[in-house]
N, C-alpha and C. Protein backbone atom coordinates (compact mmCIF):
# COMPACT_ATOMS: atom_id res chain seq x y z
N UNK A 1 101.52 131.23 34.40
CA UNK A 1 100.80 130.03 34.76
C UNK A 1 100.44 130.04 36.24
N UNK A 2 101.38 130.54 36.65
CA UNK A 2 101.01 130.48 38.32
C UNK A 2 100.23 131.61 38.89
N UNK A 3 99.82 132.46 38.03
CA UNK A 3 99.15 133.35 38.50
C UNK A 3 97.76 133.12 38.12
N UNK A 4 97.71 131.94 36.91
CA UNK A 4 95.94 131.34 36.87
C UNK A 4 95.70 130.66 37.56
N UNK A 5 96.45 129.68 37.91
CA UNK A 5 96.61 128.77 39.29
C UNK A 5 95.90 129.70 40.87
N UNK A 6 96.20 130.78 40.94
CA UNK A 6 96.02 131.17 42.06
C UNK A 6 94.41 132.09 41.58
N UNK A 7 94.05 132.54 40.64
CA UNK A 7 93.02 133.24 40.46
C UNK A 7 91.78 131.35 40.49
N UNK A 8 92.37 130.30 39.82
CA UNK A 8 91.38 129.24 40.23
C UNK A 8 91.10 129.00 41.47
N UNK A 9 92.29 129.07 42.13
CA UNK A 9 92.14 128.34 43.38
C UNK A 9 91.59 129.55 43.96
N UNK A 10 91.67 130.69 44.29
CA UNK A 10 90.61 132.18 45.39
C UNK A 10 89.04 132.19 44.72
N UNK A 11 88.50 131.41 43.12
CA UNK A 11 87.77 131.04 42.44
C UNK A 11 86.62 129.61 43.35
N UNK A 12 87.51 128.83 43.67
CA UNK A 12 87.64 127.66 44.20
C UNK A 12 87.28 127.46 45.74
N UNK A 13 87.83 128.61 46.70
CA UNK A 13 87.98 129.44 47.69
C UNK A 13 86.58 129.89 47.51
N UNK A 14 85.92 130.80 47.05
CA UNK A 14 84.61 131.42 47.49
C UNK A 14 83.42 130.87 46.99
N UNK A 15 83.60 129.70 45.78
CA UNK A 15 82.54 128.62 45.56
C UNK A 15 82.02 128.11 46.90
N UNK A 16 83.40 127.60 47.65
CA UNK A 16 82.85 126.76 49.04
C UNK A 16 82.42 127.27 50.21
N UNK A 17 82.78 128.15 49.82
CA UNK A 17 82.53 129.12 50.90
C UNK A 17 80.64 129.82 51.01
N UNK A 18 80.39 129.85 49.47
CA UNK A 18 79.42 130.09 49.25
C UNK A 18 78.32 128.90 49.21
N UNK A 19 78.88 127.65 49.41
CA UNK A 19 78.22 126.33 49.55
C UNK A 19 78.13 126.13 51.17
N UNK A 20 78.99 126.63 51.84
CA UNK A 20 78.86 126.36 53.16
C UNK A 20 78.03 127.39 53.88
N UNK A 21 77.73 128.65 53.58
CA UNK A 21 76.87 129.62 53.72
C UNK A 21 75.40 128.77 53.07
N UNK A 22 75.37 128.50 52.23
CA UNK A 22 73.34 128.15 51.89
C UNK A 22 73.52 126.32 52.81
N UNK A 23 74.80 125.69 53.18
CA UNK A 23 73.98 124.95 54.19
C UNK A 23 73.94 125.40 55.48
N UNK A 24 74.64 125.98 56.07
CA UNK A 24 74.47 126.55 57.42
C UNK A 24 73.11 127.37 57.72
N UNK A 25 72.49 127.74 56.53
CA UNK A 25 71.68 128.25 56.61
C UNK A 25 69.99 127.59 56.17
N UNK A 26 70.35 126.65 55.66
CA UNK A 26 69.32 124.88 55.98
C UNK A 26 68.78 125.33 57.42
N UNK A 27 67.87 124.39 57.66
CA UNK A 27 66.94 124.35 59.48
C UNK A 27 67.81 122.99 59.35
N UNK A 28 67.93 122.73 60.52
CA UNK A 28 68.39 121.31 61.32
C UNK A 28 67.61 119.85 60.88
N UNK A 29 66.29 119.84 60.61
CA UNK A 29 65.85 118.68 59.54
C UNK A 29 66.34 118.62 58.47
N UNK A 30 66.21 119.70 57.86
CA UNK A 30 66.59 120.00 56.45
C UNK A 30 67.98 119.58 55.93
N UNK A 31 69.30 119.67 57.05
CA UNK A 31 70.26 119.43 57.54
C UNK A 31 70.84 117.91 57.54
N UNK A 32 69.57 117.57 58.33
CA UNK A 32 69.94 116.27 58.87
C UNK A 32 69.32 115.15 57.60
N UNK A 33 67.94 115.87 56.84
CA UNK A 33 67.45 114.93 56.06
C UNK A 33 68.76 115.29 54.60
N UNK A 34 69.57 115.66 54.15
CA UNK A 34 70.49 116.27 53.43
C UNK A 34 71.79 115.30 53.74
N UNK A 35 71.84 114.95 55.14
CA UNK A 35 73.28 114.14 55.36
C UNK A 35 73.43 112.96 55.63
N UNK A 36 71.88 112.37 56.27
CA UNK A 36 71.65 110.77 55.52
C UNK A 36 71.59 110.49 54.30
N UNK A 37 71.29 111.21 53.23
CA UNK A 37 70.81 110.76 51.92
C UNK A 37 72.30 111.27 51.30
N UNK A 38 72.85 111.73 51.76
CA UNK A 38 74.20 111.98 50.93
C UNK A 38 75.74 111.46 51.88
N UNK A 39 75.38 112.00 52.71
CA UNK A 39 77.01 111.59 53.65
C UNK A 39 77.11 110.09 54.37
N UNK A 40 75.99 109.90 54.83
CA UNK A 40 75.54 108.60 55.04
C UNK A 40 74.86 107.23 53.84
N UNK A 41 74.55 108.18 52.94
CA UNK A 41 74.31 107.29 51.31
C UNK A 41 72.76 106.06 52.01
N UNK A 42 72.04 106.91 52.82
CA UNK A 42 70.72 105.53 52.72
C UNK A 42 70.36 106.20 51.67
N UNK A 43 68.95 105.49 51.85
CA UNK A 43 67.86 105.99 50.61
C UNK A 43 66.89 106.10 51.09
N UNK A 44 65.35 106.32 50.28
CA UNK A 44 64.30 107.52 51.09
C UNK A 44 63.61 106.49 51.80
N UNK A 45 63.84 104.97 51.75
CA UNK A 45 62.96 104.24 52.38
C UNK A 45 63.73 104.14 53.94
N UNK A 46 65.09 104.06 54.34
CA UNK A 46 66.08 103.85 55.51
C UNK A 46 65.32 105.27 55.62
N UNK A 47 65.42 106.55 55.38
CA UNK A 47 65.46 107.77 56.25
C UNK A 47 63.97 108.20 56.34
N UNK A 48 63.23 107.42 55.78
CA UNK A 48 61.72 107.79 56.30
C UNK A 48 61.27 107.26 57.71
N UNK A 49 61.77 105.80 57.19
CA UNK A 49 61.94 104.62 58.61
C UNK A 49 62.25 105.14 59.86
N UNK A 50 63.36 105.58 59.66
CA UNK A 50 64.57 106.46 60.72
C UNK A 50 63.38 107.94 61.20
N UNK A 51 62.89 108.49 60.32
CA UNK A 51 62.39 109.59 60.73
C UNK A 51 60.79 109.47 60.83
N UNK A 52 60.08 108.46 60.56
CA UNK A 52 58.71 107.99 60.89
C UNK A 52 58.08 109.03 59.76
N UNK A 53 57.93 108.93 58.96
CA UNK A 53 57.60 110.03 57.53
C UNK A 53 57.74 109.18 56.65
N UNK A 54 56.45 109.36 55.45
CA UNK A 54 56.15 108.92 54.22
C UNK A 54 57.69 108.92 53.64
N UNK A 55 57.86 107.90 52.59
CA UNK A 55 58.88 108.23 51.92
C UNK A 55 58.59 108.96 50.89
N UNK A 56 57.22 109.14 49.88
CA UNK A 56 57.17 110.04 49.26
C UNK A 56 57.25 111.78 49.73
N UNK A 57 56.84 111.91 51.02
CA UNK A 57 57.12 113.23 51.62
C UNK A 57 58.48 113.78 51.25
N UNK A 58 59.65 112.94 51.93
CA UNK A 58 61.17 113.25 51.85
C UNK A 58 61.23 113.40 50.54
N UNK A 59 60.99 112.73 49.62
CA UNK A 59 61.27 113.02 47.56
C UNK A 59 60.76 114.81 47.79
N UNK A 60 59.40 114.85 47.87
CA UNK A 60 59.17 116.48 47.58
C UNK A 60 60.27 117.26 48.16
N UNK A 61 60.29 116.96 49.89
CA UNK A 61 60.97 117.71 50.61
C UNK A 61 62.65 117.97 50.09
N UNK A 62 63.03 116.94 49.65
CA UNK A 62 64.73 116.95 48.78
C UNK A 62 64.42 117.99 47.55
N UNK A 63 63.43 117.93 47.05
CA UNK A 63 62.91 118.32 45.73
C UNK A 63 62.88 120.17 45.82
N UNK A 64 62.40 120.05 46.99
CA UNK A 64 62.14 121.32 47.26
C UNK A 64 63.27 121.83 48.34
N UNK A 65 63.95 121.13 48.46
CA UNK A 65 65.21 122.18 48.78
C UNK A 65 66.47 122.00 48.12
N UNK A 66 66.47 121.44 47.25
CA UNK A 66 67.33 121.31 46.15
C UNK A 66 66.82 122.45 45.01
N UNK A 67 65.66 122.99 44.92
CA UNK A 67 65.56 123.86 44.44
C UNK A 67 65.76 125.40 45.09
N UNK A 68 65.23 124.77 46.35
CA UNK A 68 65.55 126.51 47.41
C UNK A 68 67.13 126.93 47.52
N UNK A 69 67.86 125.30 47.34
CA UNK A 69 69.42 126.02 47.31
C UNK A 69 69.99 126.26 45.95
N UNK A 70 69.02 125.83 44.76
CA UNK A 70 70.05 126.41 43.71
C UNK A 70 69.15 127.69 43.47
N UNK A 71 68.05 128.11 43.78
CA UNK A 71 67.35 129.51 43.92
C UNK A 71 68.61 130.87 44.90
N UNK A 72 69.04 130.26 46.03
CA UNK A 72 70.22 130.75 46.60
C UNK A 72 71.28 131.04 46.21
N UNK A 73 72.01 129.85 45.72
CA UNK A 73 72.94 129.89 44.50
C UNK A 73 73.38 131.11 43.89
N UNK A 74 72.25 130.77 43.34
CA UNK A 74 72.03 131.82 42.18
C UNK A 74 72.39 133.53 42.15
N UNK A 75 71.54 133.65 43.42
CA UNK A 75 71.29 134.77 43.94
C UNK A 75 72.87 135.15 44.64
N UNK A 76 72.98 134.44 45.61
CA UNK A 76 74.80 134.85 46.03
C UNK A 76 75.75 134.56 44.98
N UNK A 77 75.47 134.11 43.67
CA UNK A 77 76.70 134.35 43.10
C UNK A 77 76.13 135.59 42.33
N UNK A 78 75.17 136.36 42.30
CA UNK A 78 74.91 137.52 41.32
C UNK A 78 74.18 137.22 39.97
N UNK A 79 73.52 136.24 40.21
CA UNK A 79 72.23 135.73 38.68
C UNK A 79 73.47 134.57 38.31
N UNK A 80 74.62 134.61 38.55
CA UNK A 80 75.28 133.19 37.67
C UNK A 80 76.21 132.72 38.53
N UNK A 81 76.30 131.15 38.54
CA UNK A 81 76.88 130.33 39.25
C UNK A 81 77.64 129.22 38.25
N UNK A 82 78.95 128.90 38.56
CA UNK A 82 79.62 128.08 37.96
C UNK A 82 79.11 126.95 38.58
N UNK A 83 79.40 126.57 39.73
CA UNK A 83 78.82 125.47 40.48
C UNK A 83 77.58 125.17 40.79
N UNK A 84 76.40 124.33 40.07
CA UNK A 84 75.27 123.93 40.73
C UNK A 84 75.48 123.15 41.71
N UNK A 85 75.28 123.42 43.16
CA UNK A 85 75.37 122.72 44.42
C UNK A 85 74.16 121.78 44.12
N UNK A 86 72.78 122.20 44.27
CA UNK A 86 71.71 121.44 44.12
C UNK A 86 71.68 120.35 42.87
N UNK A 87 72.27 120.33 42.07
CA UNK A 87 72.50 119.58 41.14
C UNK A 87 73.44 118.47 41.09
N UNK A 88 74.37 119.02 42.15
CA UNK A 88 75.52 117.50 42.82
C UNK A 88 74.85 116.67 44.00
N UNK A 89 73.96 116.78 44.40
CA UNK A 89 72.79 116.48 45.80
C UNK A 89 72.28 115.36 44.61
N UNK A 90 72.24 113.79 45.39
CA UNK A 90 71.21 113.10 44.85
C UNK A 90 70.02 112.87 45.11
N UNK A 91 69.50 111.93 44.18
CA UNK A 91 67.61 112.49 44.10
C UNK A 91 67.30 111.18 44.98
């Protein structure tokens, strides 16, 4: 038992690791429009306001990097990913 325990958790270990690699690797808008809408919880009308931009712009722009990071995903886990990152990101 304790030896599945430890193959989850080094499992568990390079998921995040591999989540913290495709955001570090975001541009700094991309970044910043990513951590109002999630860590800060506004919505696209507060962070358009905040950033002087259409709010329909930010929808594509989430849209389209919610797809560029599960396109990433993908690719660093080897064609298959247990974890959709882009898929825990709200819309």
């Amino acid at each position: 038992m304790q030896h599945t325990y430890g193959i989850e958790r080094d499992s568990e270990q390079i998921e995040r690791r591999r989540r913290c690699t495709l955001l570090r690797e975001l541009t700094e808008p991309d970044r910043a429009l990513l951590e109002s809408r999630i860590v800060d919880g506004w919505n696209y009308a507060a962070i358009a306001l905040s950033l002087g931009v259409p709010g329909a712009n930010l929808v594509k722009r989430v849209q389209r990097i919610r797809t560029e990071l599960r396109r990433k995903a993908k690719a660093l886990a080897g064609g298959e990913t247990k974890l959709d990152l882009a898929a825990s990101l709200p819309v």
